[in-house]
N, C-alpha and C. Protein backbone atom coordinates (compact mmCIF):
# COMPACT_ATOMS: atom_id res chain seq x y z
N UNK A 1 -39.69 32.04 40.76
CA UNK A 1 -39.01 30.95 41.37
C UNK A 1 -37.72 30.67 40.58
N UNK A 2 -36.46 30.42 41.26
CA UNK A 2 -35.37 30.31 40.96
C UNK A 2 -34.65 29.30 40.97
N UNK A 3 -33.99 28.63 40.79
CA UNK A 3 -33.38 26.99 40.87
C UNK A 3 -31.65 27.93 40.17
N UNK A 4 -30.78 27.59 41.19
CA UNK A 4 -29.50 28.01 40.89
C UNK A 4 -29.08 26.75 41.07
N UNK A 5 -27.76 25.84 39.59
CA UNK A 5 -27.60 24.94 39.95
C UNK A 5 -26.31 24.57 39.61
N UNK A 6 -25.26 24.51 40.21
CA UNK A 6 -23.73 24.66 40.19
C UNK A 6 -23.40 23.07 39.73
N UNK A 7 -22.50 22.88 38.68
CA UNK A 7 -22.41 21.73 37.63
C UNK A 7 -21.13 21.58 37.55
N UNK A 8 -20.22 21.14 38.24
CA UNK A 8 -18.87 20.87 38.01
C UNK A 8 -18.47 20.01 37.38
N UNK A 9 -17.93 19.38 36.53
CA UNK A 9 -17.31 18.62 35.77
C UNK A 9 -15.61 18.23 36.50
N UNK A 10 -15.14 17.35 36.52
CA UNK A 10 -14.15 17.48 37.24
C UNK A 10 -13.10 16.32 36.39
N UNK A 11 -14.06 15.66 35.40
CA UNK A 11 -13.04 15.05 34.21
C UNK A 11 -12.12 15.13 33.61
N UNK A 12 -11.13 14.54 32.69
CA UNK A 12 -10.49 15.03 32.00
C UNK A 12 -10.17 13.77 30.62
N UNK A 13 -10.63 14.46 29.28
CA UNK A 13 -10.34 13.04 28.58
C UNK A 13 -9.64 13.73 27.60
N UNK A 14 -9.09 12.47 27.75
CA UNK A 14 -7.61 12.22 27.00
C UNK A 14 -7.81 11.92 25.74
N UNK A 15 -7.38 12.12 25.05
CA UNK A 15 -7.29 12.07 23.30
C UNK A 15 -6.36 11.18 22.77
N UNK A 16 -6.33 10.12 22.70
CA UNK A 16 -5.28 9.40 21.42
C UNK A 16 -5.47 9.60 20.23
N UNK A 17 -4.48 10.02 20.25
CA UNK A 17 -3.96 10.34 18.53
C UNK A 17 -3.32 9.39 18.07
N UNK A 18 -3.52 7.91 17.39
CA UNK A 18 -2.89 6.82 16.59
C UNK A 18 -2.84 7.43 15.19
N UNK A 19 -1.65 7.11 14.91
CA UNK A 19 -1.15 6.83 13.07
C UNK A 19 -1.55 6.17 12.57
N UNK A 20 -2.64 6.25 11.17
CA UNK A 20 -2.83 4.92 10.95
C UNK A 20 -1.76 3.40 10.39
N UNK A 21 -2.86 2.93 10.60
CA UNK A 21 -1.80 1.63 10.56
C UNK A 21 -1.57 1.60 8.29
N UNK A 22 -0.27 1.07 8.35
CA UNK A 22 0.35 0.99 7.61
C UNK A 22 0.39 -0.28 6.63
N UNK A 23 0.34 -0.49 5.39
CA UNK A 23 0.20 -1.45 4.70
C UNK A 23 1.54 -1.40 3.65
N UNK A 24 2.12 -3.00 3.47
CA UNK A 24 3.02 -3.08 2.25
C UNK A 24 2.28 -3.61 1.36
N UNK A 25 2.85 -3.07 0.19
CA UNK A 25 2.59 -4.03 -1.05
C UNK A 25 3.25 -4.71 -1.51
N UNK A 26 3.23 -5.84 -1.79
CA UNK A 26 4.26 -6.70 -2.61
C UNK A 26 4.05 -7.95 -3.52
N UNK A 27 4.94 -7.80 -4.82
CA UNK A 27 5.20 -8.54 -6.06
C UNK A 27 5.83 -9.85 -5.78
N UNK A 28 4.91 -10.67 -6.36
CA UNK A 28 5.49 -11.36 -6.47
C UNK A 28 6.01 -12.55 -7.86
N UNK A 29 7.17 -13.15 -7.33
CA UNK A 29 7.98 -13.07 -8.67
C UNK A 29 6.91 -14.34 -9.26
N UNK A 30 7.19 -14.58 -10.44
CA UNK A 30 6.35 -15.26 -11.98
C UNK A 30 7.56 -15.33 -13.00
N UNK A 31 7.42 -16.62 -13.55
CA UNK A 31 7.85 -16.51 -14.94
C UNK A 31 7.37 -16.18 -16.04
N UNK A 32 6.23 -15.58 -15.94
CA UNK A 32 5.38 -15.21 -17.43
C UNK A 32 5.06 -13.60 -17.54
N UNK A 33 5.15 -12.51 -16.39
CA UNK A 33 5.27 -11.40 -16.44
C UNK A 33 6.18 -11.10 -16.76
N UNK A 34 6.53 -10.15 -17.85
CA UNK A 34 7.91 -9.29 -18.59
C UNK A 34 8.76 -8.71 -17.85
N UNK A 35 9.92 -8.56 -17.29
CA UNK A 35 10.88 -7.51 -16.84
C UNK A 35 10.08 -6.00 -16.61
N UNK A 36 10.17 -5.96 -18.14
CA UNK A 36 9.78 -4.43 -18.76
C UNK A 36 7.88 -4.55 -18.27
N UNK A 37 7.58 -4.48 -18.33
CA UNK A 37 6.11 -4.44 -17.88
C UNK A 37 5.65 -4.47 -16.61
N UNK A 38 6.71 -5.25 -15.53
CA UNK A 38 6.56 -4.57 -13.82
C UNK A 38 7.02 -3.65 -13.82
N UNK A 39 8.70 -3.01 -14.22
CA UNK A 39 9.09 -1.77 -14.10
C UNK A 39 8.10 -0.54 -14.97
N UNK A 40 7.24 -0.75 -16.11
CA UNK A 40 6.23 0.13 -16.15
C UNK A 40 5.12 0.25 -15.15
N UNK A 41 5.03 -0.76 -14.37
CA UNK A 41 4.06 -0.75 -13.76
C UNK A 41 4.59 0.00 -12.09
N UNK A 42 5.43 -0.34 -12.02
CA UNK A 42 5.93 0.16 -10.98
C UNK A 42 5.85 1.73 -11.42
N UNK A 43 6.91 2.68 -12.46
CA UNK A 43 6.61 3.69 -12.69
C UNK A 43 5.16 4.36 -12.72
N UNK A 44 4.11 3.86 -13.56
CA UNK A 44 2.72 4.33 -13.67
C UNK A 44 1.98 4.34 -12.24
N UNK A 45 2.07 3.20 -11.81
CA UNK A 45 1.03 2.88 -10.02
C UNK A 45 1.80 3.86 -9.81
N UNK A 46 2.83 3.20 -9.50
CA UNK A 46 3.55 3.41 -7.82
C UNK A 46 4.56 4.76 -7.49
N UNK A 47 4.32 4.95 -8.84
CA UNK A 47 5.26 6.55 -9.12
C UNK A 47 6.97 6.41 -8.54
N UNK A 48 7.17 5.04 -8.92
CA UNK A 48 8.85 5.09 -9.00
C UNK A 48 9.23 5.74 -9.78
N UNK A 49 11.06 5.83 -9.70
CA UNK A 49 11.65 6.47 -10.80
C UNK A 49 12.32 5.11 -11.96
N UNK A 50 12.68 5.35 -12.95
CA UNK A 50 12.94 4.34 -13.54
C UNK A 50 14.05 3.89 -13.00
N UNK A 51 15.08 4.44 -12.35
CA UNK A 51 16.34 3.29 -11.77
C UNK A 51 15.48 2.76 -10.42
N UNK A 52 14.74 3.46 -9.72
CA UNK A 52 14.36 2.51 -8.42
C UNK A 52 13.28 1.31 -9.14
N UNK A 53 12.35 1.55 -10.14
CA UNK A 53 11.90 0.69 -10.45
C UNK A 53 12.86 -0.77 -11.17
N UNK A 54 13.71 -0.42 -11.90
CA UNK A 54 14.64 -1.68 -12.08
C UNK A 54 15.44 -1.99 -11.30
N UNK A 55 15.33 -1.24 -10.03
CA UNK A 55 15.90 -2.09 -8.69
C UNK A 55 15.01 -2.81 -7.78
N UNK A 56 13.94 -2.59 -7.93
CA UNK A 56 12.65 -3.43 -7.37
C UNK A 56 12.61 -5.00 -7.95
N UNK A 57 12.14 -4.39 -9.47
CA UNK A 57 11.72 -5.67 -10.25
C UNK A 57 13.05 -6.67 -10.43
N UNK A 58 14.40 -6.27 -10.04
CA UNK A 58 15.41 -7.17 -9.80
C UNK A 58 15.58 -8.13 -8.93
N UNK A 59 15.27 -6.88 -7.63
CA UNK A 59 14.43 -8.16 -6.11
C UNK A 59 13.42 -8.89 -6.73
N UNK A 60 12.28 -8.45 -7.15
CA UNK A 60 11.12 -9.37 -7.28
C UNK A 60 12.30 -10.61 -7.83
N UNK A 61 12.90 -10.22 -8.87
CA UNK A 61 13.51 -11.52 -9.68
C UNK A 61 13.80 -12.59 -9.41
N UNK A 62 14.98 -12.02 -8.13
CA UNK A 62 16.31 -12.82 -7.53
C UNK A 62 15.58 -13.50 -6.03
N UNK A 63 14.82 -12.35 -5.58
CA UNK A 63 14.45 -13.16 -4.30
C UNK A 63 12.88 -13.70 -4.37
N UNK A 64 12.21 -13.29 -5.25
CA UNK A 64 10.95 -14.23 -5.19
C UNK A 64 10.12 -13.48 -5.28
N UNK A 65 9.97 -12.34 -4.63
CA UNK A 65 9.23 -10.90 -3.60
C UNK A 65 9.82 -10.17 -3.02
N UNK A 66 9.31 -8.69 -3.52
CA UNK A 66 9.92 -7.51 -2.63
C UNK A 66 8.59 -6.14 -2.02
N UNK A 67 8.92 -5.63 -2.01
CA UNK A 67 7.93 -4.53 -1.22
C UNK A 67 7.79 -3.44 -2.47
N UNK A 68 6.89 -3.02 -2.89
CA UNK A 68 7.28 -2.06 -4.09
C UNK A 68 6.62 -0.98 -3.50
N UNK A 69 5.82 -0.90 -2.25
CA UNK A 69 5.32 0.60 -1.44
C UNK A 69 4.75 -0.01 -0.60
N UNK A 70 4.69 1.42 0.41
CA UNK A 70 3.89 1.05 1.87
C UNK A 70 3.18 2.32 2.16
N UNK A 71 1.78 2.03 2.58
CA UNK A 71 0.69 2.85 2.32
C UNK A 71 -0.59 2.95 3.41
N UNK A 72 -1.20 3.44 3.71
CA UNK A 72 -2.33 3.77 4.42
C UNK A 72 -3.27 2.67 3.47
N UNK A 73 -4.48 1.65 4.35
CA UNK A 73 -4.89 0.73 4.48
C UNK A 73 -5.68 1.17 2.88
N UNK A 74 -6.56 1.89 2.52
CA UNK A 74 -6.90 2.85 1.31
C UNK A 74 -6.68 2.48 0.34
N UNK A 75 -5.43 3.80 0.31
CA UNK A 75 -4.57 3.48 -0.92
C UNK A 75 -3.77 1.96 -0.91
N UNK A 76 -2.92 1.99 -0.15
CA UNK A 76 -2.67 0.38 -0.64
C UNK A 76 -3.89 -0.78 -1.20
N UNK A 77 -5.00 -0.89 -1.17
CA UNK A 77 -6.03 -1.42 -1.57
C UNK A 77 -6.49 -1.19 -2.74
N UNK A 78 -6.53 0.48 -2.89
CA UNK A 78 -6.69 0.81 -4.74
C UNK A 78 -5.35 0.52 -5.40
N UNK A 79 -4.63 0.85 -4.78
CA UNK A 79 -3.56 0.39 -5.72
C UNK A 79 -3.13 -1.61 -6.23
N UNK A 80 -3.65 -2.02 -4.86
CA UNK A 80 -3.13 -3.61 -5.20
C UNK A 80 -4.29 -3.80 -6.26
N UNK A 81 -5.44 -3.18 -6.34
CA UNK A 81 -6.35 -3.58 -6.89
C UNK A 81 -6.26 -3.43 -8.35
N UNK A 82 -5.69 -1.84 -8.94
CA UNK A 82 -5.44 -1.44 -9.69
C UNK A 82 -3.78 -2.01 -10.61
N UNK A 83 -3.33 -2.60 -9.92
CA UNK A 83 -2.10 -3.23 -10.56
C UNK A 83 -2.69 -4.61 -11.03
N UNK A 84 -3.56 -5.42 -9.97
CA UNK A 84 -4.24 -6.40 -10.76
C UNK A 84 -4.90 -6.80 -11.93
N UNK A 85 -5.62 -5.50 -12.07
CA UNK A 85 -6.57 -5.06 -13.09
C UNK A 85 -5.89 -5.12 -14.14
N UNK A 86 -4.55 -3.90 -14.51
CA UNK A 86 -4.07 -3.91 -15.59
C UNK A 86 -3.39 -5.27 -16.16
N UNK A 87 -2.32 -5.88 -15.30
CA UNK A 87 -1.96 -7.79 -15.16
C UNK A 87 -2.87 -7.96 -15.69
N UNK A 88 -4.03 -8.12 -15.66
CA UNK A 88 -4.90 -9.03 -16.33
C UNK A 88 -5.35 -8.81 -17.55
N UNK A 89 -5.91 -7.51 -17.31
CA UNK A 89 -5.86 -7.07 -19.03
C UNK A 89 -5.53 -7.20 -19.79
N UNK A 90 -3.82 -7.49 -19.69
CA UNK A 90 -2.54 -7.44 -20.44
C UNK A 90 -2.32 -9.17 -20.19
N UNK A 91 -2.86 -10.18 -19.90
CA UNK A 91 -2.64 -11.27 -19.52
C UNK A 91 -1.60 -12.29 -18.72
N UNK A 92 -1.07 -11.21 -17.71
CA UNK A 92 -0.19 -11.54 -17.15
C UNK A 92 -0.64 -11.66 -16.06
N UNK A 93 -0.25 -12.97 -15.27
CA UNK A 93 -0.13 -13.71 -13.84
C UNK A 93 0.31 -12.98 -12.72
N UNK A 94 0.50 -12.01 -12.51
CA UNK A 94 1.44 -11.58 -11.49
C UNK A 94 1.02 -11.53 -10.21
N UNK A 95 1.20 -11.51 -9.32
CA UNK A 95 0.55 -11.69 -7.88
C UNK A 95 1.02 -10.48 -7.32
N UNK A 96 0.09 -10.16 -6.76
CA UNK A 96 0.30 -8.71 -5.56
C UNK A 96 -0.29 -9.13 -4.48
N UNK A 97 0.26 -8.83 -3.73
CA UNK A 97 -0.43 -9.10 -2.09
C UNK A 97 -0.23 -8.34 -1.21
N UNK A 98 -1.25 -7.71 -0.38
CA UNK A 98 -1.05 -6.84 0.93
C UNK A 98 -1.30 -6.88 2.36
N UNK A 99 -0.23 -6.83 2.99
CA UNK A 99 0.11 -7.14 4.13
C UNK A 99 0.31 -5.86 4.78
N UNK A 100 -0.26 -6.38 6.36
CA UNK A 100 0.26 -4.84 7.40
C UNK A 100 1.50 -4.87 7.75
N UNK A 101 1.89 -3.23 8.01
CA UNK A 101 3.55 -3.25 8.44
C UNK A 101 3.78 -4.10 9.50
């Protein structure tokens, strides 16, 4: 006994491909964190170069807060986390905060 049984599919699915979504990080300014000790910090995290890092920590200065990277939801998270960590260690106040693009 035989059962022949013809199965058409006649669908078609579509695939979205999204980027993930994007995160900034950003400093914010303090009077009790050092000059020299965000721009290390900027170099070590965030893998600036030393002139972009003393062009960062200048914004932080002058305007309050600046963006020091923008990152996949992740890494921006180890990293805000990991800049906190050391700030504190080192007993400095500094605020990091992360926001989506």
């Amino acid at each position: 006994m035989s059962t022949a049984m013809d199965v058409q599919i006649d669908e078609k699915i579509k695939k979205v491909i999204a980027e993930p979504k994007k995160y900034k990080i950003i400093f914010l300014n303090d009077d009790k964190t050092p000059i020299e000790f965000v721009i290390e910090l900027l170099i070590s995290i965030f893998r600036h170069t030393q002139e972009t890092a003393k062009d960062i920590t200048l914004a932080v200065h002058n305007d309050g807060s600046a963006v020091v990277g923008i990152y996949t939801f992740e890494i921006a998270e180890q990293k805000t986390i990991e800049t906190t960590q050391v700030c504190r260690q080192h007993g400095f106040p500094l605020q990091v905060r992360m926001e989506q693009e």
